[in-house]
Protein backbone atom coordinates (compact mmCIF):
# COMPACT_ATOMS: atom_id res chain seq x y z
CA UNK A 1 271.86 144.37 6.41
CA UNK A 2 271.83 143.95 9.69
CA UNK A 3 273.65 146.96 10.95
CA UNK A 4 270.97 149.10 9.73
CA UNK A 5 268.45 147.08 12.12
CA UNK A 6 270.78 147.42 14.66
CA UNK A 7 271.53 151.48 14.49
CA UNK A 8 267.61 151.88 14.08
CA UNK A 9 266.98 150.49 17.85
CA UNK A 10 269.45 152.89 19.59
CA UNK A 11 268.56 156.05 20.74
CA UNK A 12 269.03 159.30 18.28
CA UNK A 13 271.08 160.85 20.35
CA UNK A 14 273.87 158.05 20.30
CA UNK A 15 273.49 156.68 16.50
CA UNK A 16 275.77 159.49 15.48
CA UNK A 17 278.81 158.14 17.35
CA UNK A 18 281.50 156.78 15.63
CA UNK A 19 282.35 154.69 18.26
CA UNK A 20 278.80 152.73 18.31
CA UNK A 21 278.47 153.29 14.40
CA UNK A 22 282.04 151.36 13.78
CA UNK A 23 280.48 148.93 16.64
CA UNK A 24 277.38 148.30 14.84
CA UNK A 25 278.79 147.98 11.43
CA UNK A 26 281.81 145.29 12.86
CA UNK A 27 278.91 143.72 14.38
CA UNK A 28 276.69 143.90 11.66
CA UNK A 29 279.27 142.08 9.41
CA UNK A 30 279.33 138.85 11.54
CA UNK A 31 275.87 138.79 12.48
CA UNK A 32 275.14 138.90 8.02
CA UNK A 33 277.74 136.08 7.79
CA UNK A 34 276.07 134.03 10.63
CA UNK A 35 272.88 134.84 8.87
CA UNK A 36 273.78 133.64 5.37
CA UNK A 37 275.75 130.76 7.09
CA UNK A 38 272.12 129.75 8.50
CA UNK A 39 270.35 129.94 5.18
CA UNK A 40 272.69 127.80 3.54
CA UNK A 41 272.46 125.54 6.16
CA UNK A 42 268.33 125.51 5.71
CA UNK A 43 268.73 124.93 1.99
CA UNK A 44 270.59 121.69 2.70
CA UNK A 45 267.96 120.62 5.18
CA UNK A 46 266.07 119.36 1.47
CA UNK A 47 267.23 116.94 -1.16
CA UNK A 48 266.09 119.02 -4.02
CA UNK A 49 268.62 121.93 -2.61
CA UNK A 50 271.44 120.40 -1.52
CA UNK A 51 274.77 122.49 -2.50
CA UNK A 52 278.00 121.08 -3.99
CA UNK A 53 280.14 122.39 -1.30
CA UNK A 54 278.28 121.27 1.66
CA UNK A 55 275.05 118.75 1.59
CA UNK A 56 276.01 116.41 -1.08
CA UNK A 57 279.32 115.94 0.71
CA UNK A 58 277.66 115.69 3.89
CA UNK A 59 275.07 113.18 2.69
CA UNK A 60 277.45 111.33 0.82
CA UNK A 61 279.83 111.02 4.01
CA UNK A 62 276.72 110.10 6.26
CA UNK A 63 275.37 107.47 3.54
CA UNK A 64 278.73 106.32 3.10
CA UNK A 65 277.95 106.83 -0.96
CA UNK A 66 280.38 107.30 -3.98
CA UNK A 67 279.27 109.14 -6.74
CA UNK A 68 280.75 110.02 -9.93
CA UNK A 69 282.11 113.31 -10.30
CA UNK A 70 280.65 113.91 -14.01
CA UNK A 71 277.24 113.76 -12.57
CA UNK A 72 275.08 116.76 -12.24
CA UNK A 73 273.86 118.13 -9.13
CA UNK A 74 270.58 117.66 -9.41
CA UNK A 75 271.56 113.92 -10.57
CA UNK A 76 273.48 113.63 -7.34
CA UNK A 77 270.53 115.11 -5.32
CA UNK A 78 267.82 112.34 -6.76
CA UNK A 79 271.02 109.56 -6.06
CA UNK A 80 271.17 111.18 -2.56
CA UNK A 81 267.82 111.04 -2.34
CA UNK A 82 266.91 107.61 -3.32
CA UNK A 83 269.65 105.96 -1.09
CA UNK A 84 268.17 107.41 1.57
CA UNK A 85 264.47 106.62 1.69
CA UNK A 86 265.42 103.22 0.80
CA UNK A 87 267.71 103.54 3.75
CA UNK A 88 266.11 101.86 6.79
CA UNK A 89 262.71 101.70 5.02
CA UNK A 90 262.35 98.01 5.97
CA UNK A 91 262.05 97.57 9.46
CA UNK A 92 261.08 94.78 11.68
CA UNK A 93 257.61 96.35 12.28
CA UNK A 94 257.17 96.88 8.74
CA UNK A 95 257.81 92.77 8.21
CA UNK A 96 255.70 92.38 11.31
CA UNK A 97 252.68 94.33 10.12
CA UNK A 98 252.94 92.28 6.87
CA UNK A 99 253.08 89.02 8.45
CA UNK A 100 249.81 89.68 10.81
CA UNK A 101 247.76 91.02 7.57
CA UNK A 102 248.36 87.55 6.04
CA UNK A 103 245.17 84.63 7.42
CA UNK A 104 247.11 81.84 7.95
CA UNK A 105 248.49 82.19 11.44
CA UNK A 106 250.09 84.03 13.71
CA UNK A 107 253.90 84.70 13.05
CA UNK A 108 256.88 86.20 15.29
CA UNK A 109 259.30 88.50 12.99
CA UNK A 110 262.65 88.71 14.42
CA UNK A 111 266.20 89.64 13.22
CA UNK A 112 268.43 86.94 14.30
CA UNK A 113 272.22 86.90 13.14
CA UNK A 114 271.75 89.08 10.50
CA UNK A 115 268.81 87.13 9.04
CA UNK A 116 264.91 87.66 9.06
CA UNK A 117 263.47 84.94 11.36
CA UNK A 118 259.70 84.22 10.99
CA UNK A 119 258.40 81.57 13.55
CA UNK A 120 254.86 80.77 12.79
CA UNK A 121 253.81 80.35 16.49
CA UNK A 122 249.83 80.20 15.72
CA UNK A 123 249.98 77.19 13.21
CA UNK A 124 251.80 73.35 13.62
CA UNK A 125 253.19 72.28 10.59
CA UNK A 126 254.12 74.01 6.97
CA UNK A 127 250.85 76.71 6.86
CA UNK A 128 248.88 77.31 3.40
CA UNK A 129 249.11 79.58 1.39
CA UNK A 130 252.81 79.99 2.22
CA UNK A 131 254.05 80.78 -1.42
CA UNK A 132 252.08 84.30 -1.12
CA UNK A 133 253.74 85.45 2.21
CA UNK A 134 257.00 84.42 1.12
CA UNK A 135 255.94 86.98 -2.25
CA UNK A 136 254.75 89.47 0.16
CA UNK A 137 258.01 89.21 2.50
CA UNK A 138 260.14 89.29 -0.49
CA UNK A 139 258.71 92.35 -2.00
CA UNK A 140 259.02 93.93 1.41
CA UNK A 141 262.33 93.15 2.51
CA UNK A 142 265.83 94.09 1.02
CA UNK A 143 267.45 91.73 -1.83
CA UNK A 144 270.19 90.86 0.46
CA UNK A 145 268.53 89.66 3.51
CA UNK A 146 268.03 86.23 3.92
CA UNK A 147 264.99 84.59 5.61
CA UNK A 148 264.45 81.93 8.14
CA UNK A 149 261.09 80.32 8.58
CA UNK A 150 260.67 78.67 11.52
CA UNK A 151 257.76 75.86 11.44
CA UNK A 152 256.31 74.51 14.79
CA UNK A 153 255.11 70.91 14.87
CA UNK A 154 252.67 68.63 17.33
CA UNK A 155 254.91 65.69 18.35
CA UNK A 156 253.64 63.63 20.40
CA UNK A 157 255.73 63.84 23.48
CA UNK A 158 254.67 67.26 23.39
CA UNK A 159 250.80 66.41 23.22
CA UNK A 160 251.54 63.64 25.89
CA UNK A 161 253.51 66.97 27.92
CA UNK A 162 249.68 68.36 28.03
CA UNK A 163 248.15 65.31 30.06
CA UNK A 164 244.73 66.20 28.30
CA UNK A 165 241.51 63.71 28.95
CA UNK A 166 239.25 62.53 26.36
CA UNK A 167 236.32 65.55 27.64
CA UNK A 168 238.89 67.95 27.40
CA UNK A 169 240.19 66.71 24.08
CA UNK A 170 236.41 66.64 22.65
CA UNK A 171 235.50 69.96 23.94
CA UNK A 172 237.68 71.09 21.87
CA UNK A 173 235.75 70.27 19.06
CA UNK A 174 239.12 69.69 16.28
CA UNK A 175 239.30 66.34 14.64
CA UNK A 176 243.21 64.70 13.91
CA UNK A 177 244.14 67.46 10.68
CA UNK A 178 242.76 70.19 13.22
CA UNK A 179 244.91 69.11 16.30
CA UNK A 180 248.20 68.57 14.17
CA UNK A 181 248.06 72.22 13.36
CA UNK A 182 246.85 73.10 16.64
CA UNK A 183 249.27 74.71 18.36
CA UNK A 184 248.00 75.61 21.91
CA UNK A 185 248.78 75.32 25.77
CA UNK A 186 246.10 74.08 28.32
C-alpha cells in the first residue's frame, strides 16, 4: 500500500498528525487505484493476457473483429492474435525482396489501384521461369489481392529510338534472342 511508503518518508515528528495521516491515506487510495489501473493496463500490452473487460474489446474494436461470445478467452486471445500478425504482414518490401531473390530479371513491385503491379523492367518479353515467381508471389501475398504483371517488349521503333551503329551493336556482344530480351538505354 502505498500510504505506508508515503508516511515512511516524512519526518517522525509529523507522521503522527491526523491531518497528514488522513492526507496520506486519501492519497494513498488513488495513487493504489492508479497503480492497479497501470498493471492492468501492462497485462493487456500481451496477447496471451488480454482481459475480457478491456483488451479483447480494445483489440477487437481496433481490428475491426467479431467474435462469438461462447468462445473462451484464451480462444479469443489466439483469434486476436492471429488476425493481427497476419495483419499488415505483407508489405510491398516484403513482395519486393521476393521478387529481387528470383534470377530472371529485375522487377518493380508497386501497389497500383488496389492491385500488386510487377513490371519486369530488367527483361523484354514474358521471362522464364515465370510459373515459380508467380508460386512464390502467391504464397507471399494475401488471397484477395490481385496481381498485375507488367511485361516490357523491344519494338522496333523503340530500337530505331536508340540510333545504335553496327560497332556499337557488336560490342555488345548479344545475338537476335539476346537483344529481344535486352532491355537497355545507350
Amino acid at each position: 500500500m502505498i500510504k505506508v511508503g508515503l508516511l515512511d518518508n516524512l519526518n517522525k515528528l509529523i507522521r503522527e498528525d491526523k491531518y497528514i495521516t488522513g492526507l496520506c491515506n486519501s492519497i494513498g487510495i488513488e495513487l493504489d487505484k492508479v497503480s492497479l489501473l497501470i498493471e492492468k493496463i501492462y497485462k493487456n500490452l500481451f496477447f496471451t493476457s488480454l482481459d475480457e473487460d478491456l483488451g479483447i474489446p480494445l483489440m477487437l474494436n481496433l481490428l475491426k473483429l467479431t467474435l462469438n461470445e461462447n468462445l473462451t478467452t484464451e480462444e479469443k486471445q489466439s483469434v486476436i492474435q492471429a488476425k493481427w500478425k497476419a495483419k499488415g504482414n505483407c508489405t510491398e518490401k516484403l513482395l519486393q525482396t521476393v521478387c529481387d531473390s528470383w534470377k530472371n530479371g529485375i522487377i518493380d513491385v508497386d501497389f497500383i489501384n488496389d492491385n500488386l503491379t510487377l513490371n519486369f523492367i530488367g527483361v523484354g518479353g514474358i521471362p522464364s521461369d515465370l510459373e515459380s515467381l508467380k508460386t512464390e508471389v502467391n504464397k507471399t501475398k494475401p488471397a484477395y489481392l490481385l496481381v498485375d504483371y507488367i511485361f516490357s517488349f523491344l519494338y522496333w521503333n523503340l530500337f530505331e529510338s536508340w540510333q545504335f551503329d553496327w560497332n556499337t551493336l557488336e560490342s555488345k556482344n548479344l545475338n537476335w534472342d539476346k537483344l529481344e530480351i535486352t532491355i537497355f538505354k545507350p
